[in-house]
PDB file of N, CA and C in Angstrom:
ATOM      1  N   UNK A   1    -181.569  69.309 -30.627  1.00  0.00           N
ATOM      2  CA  UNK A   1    -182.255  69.520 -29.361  1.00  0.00           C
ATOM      3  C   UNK A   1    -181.457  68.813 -28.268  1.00  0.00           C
ATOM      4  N   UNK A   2    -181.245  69.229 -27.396  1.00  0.00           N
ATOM      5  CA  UNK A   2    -180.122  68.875 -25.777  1.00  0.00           C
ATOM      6  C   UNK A   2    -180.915  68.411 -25.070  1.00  0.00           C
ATOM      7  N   UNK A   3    -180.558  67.227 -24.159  1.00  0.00           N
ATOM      8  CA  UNK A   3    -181.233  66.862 -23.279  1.00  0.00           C
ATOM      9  C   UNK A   3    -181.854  67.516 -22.506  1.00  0.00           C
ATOM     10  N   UNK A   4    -181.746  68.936 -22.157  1.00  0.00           N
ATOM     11  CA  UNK A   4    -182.438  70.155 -21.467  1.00  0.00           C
ATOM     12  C   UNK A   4    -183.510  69.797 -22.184  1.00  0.00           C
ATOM     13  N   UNK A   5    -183.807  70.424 -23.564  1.00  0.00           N
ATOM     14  CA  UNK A   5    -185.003  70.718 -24.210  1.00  0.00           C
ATOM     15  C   UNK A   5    -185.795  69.533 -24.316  1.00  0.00           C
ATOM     16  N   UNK A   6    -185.322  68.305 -24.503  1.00  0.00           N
ATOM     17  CA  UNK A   6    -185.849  66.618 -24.587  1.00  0.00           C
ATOM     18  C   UNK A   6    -186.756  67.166 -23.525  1.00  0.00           C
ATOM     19  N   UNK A   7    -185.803  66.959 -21.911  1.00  0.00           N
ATOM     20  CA  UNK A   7    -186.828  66.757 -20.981  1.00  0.00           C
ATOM     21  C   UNK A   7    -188.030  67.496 -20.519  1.00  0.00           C
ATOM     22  N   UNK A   8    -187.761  68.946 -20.872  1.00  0.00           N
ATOM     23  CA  UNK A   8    -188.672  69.715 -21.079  1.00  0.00           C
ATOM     24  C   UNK A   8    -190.104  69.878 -21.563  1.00  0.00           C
ATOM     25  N   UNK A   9    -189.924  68.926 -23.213  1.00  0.00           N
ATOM     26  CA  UNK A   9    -190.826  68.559 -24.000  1.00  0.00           C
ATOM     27  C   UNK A   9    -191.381  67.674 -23.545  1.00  0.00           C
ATOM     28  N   UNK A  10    -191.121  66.483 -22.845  1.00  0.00           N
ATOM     29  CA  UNK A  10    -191.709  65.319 -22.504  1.00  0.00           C
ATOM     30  C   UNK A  10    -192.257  65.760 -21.320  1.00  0.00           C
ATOM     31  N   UNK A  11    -192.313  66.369 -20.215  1.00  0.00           N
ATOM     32  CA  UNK A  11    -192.604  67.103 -18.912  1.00  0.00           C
ATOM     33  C   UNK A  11    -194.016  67.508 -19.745  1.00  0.00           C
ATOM     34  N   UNK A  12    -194.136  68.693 -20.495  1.00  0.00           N
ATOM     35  CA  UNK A  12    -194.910  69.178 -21.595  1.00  0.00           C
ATOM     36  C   UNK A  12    -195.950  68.790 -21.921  1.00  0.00           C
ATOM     37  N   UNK A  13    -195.590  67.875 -22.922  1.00  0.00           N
ATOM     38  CA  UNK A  13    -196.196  66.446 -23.629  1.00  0.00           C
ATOM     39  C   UNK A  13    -197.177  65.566 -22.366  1.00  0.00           C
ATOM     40  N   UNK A  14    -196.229  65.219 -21.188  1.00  0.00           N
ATOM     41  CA  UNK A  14    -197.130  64.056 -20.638  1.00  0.00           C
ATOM     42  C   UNK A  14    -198.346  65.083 -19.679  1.00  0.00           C
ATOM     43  N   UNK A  15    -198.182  66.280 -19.408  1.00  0.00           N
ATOM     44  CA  UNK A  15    -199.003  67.039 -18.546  1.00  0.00           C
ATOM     45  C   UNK A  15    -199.989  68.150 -19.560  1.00  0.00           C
ATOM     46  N   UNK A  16    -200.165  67.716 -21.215  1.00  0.00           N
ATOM     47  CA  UNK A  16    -201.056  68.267 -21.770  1.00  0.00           C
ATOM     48  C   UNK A  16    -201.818  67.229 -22.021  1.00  0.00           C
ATOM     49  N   UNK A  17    -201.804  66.147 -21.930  1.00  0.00           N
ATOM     50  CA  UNK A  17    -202.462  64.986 -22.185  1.00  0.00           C
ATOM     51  C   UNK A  17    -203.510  64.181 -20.914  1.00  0.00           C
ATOM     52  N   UNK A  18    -203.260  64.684 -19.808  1.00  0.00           N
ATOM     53  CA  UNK A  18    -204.251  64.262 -18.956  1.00  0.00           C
ATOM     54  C   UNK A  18    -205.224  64.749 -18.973  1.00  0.00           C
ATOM     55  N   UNK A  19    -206.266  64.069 -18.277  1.00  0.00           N
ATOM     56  CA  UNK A  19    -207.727  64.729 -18.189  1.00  0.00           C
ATOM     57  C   UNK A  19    -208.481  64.406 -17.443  1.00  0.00           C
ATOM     58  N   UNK A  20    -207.608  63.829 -16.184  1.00  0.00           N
ATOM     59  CA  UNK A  20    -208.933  63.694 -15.074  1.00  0.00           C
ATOM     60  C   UNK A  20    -207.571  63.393 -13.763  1.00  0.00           C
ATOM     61  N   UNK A  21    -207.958  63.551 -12.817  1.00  0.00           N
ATOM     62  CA  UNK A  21    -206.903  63.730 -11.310  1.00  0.00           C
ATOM     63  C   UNK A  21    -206.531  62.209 -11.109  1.00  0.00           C
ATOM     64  N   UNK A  22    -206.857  61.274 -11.577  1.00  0.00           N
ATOM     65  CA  UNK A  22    -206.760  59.693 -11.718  1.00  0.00           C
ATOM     66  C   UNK A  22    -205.673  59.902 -12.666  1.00  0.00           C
ATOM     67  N   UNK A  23    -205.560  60.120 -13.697  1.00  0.00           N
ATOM     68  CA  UNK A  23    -204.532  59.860 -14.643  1.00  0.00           C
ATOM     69  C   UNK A  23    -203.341  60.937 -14.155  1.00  0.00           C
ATOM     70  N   UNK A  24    -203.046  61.633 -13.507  1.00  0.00           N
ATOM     71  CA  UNK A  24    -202.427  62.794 -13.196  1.00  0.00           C
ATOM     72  C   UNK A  24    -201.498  61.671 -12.134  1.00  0.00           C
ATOM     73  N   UNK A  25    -201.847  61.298 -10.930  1.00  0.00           N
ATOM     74  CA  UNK A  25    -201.473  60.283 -10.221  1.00  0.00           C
ATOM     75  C   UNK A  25    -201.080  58.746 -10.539  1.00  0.00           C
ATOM     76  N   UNK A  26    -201.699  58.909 -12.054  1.00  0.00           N
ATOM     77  CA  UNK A  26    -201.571  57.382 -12.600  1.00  0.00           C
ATOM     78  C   UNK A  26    -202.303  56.095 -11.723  1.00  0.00           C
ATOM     79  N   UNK A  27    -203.310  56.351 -11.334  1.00  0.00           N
ATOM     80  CA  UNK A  27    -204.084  55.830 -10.654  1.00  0.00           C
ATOM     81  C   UNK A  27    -205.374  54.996 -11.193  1.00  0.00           C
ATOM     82  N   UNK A  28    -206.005  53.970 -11.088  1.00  0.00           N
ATOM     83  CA  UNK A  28    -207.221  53.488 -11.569  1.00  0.00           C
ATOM     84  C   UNK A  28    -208.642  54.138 -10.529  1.00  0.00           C
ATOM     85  N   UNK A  29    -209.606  54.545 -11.180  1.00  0.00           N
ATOM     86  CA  UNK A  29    -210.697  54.998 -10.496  1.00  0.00           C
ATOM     87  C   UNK A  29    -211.741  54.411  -9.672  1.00  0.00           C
ATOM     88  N   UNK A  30    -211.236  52.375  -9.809  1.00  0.00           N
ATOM     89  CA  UNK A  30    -211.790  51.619  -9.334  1.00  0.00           C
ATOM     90  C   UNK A  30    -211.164  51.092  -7.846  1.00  0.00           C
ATOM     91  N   UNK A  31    -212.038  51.284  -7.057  1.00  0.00           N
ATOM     92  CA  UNK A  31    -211.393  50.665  -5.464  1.00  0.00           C
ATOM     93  C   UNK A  31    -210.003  51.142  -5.268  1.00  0.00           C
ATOM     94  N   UNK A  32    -210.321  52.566  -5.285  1.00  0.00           N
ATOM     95  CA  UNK A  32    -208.982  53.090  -4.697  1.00  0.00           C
ATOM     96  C   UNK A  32    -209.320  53.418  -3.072  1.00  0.00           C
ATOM     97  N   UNK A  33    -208.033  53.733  -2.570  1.00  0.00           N
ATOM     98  CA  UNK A  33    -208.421  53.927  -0.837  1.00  0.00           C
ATOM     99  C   UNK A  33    -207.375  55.128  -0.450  1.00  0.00           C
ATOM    100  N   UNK A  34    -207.396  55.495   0.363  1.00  0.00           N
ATOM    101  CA  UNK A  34    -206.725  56.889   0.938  1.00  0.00           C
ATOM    102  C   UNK A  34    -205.170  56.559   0.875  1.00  0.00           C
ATOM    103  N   UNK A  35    -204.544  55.797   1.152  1.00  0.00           N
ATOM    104  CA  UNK A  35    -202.653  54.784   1.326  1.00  0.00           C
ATOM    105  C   UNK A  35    -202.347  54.923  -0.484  1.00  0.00           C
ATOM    106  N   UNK A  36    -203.628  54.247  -1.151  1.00  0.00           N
ATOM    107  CA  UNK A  36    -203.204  54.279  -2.451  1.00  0.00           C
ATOM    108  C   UNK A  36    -203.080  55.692  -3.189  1.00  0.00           C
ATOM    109  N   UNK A  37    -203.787  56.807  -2.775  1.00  0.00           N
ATOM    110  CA  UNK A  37    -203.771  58.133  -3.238  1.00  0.00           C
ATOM    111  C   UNK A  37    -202.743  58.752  -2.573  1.00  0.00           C
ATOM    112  N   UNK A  38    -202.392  58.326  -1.436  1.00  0.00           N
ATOM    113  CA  UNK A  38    -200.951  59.069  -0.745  1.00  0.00           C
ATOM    114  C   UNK A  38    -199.453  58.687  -1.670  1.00  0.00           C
ATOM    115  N   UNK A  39    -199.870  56.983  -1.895  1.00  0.00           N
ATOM    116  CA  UNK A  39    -198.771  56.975  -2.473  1.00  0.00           C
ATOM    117  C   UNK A  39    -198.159  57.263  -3.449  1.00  0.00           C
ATOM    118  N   UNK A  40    -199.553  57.637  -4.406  1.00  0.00           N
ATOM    119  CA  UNK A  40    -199.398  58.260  -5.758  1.00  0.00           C
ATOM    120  C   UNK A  40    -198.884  59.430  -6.059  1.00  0.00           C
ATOM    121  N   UNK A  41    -199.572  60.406  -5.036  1.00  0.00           N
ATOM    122  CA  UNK A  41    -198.709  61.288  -4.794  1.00  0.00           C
ATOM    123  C   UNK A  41    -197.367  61.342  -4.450  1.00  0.00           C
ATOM    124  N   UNK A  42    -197.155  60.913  -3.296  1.00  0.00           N
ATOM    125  CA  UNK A  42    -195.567  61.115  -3.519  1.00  0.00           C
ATOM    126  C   UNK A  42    -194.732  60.489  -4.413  1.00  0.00           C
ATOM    127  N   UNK A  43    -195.306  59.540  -4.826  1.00  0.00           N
ATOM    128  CA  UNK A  43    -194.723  58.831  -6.117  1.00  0.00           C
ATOM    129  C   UNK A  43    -194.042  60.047  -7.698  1.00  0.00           C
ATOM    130  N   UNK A  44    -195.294  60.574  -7.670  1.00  0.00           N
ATOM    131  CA  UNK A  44    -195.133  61.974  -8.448  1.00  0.00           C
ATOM    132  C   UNK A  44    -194.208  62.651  -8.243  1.00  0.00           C
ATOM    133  N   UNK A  45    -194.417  62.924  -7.142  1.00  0.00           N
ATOM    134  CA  UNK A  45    -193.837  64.547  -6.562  1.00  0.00           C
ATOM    135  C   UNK A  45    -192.145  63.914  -6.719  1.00  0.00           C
ATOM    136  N   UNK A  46    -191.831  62.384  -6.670  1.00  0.00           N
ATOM    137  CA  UNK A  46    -190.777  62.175  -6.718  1.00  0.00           C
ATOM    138  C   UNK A  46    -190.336  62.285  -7.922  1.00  0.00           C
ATOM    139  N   UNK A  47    -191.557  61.316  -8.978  1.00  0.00           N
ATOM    140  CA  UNK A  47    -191.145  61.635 -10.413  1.00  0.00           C
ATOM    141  C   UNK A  47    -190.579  62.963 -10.883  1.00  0.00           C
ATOM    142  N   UNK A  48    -191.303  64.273 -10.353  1.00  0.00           N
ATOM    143  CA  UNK A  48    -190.932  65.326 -11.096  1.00  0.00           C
ATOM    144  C   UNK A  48    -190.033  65.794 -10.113  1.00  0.00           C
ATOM    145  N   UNK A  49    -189.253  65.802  -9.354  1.00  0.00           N
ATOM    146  CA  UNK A  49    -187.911  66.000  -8.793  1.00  0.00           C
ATOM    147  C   UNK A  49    -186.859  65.498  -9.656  1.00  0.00           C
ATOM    148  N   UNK A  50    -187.212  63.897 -10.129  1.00  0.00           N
ATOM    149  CA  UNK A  50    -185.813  63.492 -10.854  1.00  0.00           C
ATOM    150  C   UNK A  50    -186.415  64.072 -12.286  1.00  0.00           C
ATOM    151  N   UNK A  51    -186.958  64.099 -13.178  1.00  0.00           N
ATOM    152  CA  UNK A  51    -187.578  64.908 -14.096  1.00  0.00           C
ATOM    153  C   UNK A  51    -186.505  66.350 -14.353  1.00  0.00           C
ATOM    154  N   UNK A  52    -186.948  67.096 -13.355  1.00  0.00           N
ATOM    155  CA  UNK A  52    -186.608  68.726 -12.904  1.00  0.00           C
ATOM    156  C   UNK A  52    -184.810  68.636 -12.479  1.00  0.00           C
ATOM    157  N   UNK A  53    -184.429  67.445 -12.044  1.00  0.00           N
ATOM    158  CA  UNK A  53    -183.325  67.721 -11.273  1.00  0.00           C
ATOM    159  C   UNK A  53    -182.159  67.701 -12.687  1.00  0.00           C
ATOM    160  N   UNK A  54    -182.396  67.065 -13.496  1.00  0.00           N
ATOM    161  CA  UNK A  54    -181.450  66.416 -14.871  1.00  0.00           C
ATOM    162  C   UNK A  54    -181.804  68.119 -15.630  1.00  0.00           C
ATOM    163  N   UNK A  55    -182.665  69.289 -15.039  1.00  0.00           N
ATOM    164  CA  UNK A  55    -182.208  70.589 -15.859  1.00  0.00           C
ATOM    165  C   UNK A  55    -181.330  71.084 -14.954  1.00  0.00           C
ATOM    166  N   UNK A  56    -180.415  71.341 -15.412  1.00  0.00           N
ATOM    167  CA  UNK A  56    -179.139  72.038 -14.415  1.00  0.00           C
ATOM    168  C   UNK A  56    -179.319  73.152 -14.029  1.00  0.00           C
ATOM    169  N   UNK A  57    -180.126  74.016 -15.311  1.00  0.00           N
ATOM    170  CA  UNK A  57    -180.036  75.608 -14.990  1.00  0.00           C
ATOM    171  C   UNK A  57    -181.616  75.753 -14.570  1.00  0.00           C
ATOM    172  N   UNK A  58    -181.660  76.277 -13.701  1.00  0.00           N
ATOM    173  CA  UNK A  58    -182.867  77.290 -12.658  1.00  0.00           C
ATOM    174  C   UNK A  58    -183.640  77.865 -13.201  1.00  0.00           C
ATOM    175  N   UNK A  59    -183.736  78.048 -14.567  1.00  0.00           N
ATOM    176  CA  UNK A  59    -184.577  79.258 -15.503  1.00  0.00           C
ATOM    177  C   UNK A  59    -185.955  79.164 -15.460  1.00  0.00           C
ATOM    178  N   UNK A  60    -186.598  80.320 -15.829  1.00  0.00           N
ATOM    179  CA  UNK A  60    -188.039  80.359 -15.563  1.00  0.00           C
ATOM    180  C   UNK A  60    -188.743  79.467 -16.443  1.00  0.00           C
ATOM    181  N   UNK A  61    -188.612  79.189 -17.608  1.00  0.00           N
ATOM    182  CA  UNK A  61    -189.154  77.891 -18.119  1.00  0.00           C
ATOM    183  C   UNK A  61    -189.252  76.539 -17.027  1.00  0.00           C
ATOM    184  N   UNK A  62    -188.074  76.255 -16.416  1.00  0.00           N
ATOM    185  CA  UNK A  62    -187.896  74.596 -15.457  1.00  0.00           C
ATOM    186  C   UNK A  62    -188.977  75.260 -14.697  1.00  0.00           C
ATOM    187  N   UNK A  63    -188.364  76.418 -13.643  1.00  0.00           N
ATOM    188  CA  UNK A  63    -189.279  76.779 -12.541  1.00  0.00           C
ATOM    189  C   UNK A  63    -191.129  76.784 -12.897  1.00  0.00           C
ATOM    190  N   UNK A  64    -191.551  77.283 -14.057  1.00  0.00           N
ATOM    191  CA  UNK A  64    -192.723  77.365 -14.740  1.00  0.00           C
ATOM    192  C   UNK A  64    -193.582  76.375 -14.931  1.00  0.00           C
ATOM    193  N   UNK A  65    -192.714  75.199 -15.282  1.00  0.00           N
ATOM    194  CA  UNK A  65    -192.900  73.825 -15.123  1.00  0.00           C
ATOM    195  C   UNK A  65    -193.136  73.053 -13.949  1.00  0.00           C
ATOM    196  N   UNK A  66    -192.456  73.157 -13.227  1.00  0.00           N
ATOM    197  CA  UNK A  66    -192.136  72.803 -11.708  1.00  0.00           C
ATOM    198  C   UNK A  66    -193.529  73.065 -11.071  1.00  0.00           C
ATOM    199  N   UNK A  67    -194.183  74.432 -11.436  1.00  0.00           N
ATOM    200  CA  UNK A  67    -194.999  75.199 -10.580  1.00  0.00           C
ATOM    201  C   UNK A  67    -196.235  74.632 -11.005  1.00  0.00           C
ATOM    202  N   UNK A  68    -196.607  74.320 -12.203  1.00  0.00           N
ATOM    203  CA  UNK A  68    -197.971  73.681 -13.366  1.00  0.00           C
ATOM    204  C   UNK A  68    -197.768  72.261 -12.859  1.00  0.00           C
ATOM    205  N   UNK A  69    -196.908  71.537 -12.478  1.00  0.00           N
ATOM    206  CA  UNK A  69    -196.994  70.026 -11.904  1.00  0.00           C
ATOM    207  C   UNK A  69    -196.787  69.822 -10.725  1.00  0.00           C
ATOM    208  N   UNK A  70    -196.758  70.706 -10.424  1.00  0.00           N
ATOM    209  CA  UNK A  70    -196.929  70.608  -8.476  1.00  0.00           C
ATOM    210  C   UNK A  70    -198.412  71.098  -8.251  1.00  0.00           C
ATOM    211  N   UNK A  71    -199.050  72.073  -9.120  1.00  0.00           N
ATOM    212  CA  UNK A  71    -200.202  72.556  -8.665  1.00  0.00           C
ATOM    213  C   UNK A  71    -201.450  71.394  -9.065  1.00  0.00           C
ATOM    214  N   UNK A  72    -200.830  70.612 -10.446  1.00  0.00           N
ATOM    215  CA  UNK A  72    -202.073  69.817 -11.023  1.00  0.00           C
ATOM    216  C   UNK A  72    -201.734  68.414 -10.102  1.00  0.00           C
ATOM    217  N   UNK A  73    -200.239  68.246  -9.551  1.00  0.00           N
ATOM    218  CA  UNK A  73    -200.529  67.017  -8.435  1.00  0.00           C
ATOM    219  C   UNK A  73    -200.795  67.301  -7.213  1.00  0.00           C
ATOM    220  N   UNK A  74    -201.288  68.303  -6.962  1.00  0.00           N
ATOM    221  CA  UNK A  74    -201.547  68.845  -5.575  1.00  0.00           C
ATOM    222  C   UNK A  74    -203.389  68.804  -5.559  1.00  0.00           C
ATOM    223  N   UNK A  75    -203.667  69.676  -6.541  1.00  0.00           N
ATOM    224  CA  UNK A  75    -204.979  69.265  -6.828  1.00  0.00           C
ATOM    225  C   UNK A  75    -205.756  67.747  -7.364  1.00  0.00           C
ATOM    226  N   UNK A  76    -204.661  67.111  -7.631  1.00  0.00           N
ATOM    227  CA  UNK A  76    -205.447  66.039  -7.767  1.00  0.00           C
ATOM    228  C   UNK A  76    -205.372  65.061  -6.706  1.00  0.00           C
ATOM    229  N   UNK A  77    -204.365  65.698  -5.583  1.00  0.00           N
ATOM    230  CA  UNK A  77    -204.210  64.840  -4.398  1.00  0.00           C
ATOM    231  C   UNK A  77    -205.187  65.537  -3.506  1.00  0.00           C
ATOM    232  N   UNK A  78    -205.907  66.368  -3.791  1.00  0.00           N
ATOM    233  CA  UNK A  78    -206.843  67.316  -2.923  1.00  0.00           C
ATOM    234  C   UNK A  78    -208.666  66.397  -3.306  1.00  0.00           C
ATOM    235  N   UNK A  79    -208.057  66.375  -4.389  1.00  0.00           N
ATOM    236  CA  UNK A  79    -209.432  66.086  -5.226  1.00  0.00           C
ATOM    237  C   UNK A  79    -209.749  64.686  -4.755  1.00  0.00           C
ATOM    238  N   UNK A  80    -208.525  63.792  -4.640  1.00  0.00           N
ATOM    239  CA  UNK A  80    -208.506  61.965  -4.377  1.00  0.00           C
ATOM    240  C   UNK A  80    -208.524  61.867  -3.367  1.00  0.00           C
ATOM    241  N   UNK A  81    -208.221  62.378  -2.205  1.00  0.00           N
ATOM    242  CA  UNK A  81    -207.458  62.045  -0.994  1.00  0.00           C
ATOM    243  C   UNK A  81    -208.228  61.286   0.238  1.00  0.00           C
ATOM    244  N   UNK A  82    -209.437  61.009   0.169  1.00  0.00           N
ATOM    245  CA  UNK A  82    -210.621  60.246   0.856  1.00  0.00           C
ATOM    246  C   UNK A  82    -211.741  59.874   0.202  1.00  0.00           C
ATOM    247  N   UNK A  83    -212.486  58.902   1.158  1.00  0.00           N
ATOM    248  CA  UNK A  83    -213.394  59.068   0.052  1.00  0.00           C
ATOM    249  C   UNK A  83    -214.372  60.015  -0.274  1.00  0.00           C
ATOM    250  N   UNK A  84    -214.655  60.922   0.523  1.00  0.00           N
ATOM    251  CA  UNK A  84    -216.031  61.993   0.740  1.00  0.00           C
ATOM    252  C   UNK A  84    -215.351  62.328  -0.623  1.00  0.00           C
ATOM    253  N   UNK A  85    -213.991  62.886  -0.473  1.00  0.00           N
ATOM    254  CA  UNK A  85    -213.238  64.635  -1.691  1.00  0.00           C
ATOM    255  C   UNK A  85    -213.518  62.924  -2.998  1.00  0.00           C
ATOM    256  N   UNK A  86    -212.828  61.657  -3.079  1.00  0.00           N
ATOM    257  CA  UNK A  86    -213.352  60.632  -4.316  1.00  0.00           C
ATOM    258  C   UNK A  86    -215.131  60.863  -4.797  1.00  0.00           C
ATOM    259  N   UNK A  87    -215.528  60.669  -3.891  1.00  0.00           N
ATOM    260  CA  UNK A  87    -217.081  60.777  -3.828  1.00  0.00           C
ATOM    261  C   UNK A  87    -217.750  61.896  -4.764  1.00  0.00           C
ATOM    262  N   UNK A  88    -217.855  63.273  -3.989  1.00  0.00           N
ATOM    263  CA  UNK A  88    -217.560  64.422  -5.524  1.00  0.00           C
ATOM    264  C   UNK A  88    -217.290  64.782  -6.509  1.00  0.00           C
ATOM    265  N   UNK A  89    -215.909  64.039  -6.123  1.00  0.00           N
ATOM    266  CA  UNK A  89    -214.954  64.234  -7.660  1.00  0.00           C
ATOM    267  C   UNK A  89    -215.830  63.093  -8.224  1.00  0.00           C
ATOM    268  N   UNK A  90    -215.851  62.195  -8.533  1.00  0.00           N
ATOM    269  CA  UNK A  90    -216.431  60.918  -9.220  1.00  0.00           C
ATOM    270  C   UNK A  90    -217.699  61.725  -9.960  1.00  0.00           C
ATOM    271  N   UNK A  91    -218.481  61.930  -8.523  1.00  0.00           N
ATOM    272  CA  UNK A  91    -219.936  62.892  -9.403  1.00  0.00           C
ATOM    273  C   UNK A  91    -219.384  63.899 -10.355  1.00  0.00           C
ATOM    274  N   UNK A  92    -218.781  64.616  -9.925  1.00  0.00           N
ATOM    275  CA  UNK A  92    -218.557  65.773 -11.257  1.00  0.00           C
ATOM    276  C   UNK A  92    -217.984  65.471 -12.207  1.00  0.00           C
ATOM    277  N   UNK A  93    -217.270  63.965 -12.578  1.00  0.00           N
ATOM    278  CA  UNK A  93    -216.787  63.373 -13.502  1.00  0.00           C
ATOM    279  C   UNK A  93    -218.356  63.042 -14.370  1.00  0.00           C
ATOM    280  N   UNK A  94    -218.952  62.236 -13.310  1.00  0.00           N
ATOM    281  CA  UNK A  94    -220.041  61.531 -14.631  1.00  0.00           C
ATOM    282  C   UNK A  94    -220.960  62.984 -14.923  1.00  0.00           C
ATOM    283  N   UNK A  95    -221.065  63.889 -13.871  1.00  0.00           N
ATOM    284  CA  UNK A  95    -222.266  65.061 -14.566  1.00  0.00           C
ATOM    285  C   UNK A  95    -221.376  65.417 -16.033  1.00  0.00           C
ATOM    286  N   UNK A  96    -220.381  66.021 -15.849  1.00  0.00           N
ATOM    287  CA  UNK A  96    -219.474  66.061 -17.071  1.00  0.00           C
ATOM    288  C   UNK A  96    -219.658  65.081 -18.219  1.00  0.00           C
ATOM    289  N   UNK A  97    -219.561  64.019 -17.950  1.00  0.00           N
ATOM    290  CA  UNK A  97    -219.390  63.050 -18.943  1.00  0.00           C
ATOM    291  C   UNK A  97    -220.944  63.021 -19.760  1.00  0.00           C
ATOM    292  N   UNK A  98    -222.051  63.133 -19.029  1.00  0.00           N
ATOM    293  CA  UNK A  98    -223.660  63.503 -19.059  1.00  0.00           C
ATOM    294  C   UNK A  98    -223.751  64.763 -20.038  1.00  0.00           C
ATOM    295  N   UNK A  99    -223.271  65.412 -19.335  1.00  0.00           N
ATOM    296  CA  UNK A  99    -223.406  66.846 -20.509  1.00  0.00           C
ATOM    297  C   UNK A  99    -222.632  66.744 -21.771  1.00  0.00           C
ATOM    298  N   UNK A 100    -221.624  66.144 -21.942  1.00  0.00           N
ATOM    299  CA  UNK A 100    -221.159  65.512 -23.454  1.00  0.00           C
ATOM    300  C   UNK A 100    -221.854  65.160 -24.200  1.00  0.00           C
ATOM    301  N   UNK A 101    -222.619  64.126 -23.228  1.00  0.00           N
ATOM    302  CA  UNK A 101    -223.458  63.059 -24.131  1.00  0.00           C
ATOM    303  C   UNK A 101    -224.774  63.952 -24.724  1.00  0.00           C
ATOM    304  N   UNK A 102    -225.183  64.684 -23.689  1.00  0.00           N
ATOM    305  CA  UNK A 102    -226.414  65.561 -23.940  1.00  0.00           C
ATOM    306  C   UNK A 102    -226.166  66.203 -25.592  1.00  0.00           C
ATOM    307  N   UNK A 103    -224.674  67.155 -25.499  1.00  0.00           N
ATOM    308  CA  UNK A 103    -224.343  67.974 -27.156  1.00  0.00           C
ATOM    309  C   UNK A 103    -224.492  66.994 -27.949  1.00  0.00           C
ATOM    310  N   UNK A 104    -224.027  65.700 -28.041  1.00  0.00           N
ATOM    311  CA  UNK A 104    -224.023  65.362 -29.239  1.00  0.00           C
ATOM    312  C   UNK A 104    -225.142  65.168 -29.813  1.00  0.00           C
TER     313      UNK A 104
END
């Protein structure tokens, strides 16, 4: 496997494993503020530039990739980005977390 395919997999790997717009940003859900969600974001958006930039070739796999981690850090910078859009999101975290508890 070539460093193409390495980075690929790990791109992959770390963006099937999240599960909430906090971990997407790498962020804690406690006393966050609007500066700290900006910066996370671009923090990202930088990560997956150098990520994306080490594939040389343009192919629809990188691009495919590119497009699934720009959309899930875009939405989770949509979702974080004050507190009203924190405020919501938070609620629809615990109703979620409520209805878990309810199945079991």
């Amino acid at each position: 496997m070539g460093k193409y395919s390495q980075i690929l997999t790990l791109i992959k790997g770390r963006f099937e494993r999240y599960q909430t717009y906090y971990q997407i940003l790498d962020i804690k859900p406690y006393n966050v503020t609007d500066e700290m969600v900006k910066e996370a974001y671009d923090k990202k958006c930088q990560e997956m530039n150098l990520f994306l930039k080490d594939c040389e070739q343009a192919n629809e796999e990188v691009e495919e990739i590119r497009e699934i981690m720009q959309l899930a850090i875009d939405d989770a910078y949509s979702a974080l980005k004050d507190e009203n859009s924190r405020k919501h999101y938070q609620e629809l975290l615990n109703y979620i977390e409520k209805q878990k508890g309810e199945e079991r």
